[in-house]
Protein backbone atom coordinates (compact mmCIF):
# COMPACT_ATOMS: atom_id res chain seq x y z
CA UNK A 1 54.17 144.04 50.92
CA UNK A 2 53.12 140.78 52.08
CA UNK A 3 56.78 139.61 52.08
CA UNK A 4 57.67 142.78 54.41
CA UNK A 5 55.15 141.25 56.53
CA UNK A 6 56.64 138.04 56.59
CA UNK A 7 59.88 139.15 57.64
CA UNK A 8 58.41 141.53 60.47
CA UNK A 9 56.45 138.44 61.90
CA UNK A 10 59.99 136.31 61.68
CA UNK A 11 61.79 138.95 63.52
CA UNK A 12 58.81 139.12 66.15
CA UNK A 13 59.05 135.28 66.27
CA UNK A 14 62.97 135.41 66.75
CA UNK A 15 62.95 137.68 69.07
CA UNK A 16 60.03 135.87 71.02
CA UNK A 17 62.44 133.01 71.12
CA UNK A 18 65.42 133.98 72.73
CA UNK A 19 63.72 136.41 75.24
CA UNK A 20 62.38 132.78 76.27
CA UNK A 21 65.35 131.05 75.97
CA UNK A 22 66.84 133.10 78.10
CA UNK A 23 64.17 133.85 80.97
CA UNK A 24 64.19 130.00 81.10
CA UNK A 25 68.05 129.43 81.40
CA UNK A 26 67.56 132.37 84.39
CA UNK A 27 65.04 130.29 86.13
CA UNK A 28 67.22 126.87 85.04
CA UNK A 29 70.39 128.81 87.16
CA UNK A 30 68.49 130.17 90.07
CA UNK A 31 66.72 126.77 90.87
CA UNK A 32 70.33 124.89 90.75
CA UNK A 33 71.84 127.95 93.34
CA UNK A 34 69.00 128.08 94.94
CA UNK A 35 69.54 123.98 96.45
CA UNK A 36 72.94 124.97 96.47
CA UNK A 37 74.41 123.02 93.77
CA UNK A 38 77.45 124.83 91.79
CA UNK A 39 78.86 123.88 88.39
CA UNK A 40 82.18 121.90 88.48
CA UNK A 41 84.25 121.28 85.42
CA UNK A 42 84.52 117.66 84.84
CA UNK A 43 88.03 116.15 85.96
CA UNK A 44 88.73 114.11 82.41
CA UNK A 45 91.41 112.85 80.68
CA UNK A 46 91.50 115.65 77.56
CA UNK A 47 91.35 118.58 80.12
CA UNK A 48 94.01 117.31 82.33
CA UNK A 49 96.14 116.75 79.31
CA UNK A 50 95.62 120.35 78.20
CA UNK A 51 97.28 121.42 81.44
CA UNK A 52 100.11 119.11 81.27
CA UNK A 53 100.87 120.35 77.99
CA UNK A 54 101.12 123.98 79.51
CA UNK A 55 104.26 122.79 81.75
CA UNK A 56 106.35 121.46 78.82
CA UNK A 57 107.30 125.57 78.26
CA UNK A 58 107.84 126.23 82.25
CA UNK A 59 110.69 127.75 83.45
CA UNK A 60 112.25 127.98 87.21
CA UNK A 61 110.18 130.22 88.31
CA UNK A 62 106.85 128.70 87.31
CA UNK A 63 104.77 126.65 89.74
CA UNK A 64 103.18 123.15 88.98
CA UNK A 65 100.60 122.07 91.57
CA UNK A 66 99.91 118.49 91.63
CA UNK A 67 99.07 115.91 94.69
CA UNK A 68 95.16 114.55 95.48
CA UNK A 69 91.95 116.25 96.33
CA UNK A 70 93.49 118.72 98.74
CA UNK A 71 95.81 120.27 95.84
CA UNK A 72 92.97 119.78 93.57
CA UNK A 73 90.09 121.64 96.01
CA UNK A 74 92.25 123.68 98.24
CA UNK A 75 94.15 125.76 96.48
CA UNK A 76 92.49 128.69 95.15
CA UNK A 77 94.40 129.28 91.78
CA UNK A 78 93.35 133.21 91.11
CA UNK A 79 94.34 133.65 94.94
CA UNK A 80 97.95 132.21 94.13
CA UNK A 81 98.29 134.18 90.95
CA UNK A 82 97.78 137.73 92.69
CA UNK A 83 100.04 136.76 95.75
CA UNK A 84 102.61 135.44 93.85
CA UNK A 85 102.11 136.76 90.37
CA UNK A 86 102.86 133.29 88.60
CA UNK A 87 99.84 131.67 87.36
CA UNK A 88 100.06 127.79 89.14
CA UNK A 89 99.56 124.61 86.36
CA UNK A 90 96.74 122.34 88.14
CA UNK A 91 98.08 119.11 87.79
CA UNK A 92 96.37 117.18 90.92
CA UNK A 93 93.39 114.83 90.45
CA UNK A 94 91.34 113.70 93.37
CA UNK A 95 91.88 110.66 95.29
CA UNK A 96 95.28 109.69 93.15
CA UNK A 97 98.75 109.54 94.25
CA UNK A 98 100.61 112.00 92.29
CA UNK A 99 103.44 109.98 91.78
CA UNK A 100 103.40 108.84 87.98
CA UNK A 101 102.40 112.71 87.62
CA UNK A 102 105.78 113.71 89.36
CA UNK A 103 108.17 110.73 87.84
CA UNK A 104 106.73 112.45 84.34
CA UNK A 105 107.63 115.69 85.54
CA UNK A 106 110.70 115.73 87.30
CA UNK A 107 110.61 119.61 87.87
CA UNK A 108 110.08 122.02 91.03
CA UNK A 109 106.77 121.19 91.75
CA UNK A 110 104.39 121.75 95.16
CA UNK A 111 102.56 118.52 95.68
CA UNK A 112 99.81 118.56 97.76
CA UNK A 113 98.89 115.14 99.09
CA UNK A 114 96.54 112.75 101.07
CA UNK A 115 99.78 111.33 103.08
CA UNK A 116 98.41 107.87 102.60
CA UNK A 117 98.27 108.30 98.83
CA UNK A 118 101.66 109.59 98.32
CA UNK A 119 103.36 107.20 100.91
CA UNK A 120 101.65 104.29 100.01
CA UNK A 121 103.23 102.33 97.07
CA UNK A 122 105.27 103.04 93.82
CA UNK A 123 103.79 99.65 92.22
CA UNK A 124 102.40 100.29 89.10
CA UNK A 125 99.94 97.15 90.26
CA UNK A 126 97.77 99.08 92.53
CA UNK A 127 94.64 100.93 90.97
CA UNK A 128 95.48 104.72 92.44
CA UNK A 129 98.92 104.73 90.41
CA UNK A 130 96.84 103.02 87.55
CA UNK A 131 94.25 106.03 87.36
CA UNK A 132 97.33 108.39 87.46
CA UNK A 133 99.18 106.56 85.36
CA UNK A 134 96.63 105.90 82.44
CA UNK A 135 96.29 110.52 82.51
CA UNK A 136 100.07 110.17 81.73
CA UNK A 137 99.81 108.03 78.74
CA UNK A 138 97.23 109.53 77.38
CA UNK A 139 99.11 112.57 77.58
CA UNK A 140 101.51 111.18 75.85
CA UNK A 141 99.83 109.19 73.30
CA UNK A 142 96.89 111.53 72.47
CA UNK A 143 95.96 112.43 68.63
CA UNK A 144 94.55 116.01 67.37
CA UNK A 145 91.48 115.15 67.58
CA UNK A 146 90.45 114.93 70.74
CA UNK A 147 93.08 117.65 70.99
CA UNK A 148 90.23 120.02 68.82
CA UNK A 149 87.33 118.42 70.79
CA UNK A 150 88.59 119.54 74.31
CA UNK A 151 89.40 123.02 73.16
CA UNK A 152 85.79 123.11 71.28
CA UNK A 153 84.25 121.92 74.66
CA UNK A 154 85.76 124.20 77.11
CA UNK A 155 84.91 127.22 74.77
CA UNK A 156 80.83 125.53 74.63
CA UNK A 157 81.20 124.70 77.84
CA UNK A 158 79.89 121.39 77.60
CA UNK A 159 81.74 119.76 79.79
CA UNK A 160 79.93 121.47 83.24
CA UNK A 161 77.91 119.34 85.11
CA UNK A 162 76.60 119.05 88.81
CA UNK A 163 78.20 117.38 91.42
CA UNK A 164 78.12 118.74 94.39
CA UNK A 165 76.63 120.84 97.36
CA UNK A 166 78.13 123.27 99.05
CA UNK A 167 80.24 122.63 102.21
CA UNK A 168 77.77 122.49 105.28
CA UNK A 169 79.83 124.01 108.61
């Protein structure tokens, strides 16, 4: 009997604790909209690798988007899908010159750019193509592990964080 008891009270207790949990994430998420701060997912290495690996099984028809911020930001990629009924690769990164991305590539691609970016250099000296060029070797030179931890963070979700306020017009 008194172990019956016990359990009931557990339950009660469990229960207790994720009606809390969650009314607290509820007021957590309506605080953050509420200043008008949306989640982003964070621009890294692993993720950006994930999507390059998508475009090694591309055909003609598929569509690779890569270029700076205004590839990156602009283009709405559910918006592309419906119109054109190919689902876009994101390849662009903000404030990088896409062209160690593209010289990887070497495909039909739509680059959006940041003319200055794109029309700037080729010299593997200057710090944009650096940044690019550093997401292309890991690419190529990345091991299974972080392989695993990338897929096991975008299912937790882990890697969302806050950046940014909504556009003021």
């Amino acid at each position: 009997m008194q172990f019956i008891k016990m359990i009931t009270n557990l339950k009660t207790s469990i229960i207790a604790a994720l009606a809390l949990t969650f009314v607290e994430l509820a007021i957590w998420e309506i605080y953050w909209r509420s200043i008008e701060f949306y989640l982003i997912l964070d621009a890294n290495d692993s993720f950006w690798a994930k999507q390059r690996r998508k475009t090694e099984k591309t055909t003609v028809n598929d569509m690779i988007l890569m270029g700076s911020s205004r590839a990156l930001f602009d283009i709405q990629l559910n918006s592309r899908e419906k119109e054109t009924g190919i689902q876009p690769f994101q390849l662009a990164c903000a404030y990088n010159s896409p062209l160690p991305v593209f010289q990887d590539l070497v495909r039909t691609v739509f680059v959006g750019v940041t003319p200055s970016l794109f029309f700037s250099t080729t010299s593997p000296k200057v710090q944009t193509s650096q940044w690019r060029q550093s997401r292309v070797d890991y690419y190529n030179n990345r091991i299974y592990a972080l392989f695993f931890t990338t897929n096991l963070l975008e299912i937790l979700k882990a890697d969302e964080i806050l950046v940014q306020t909504k556009p003021q017009y």
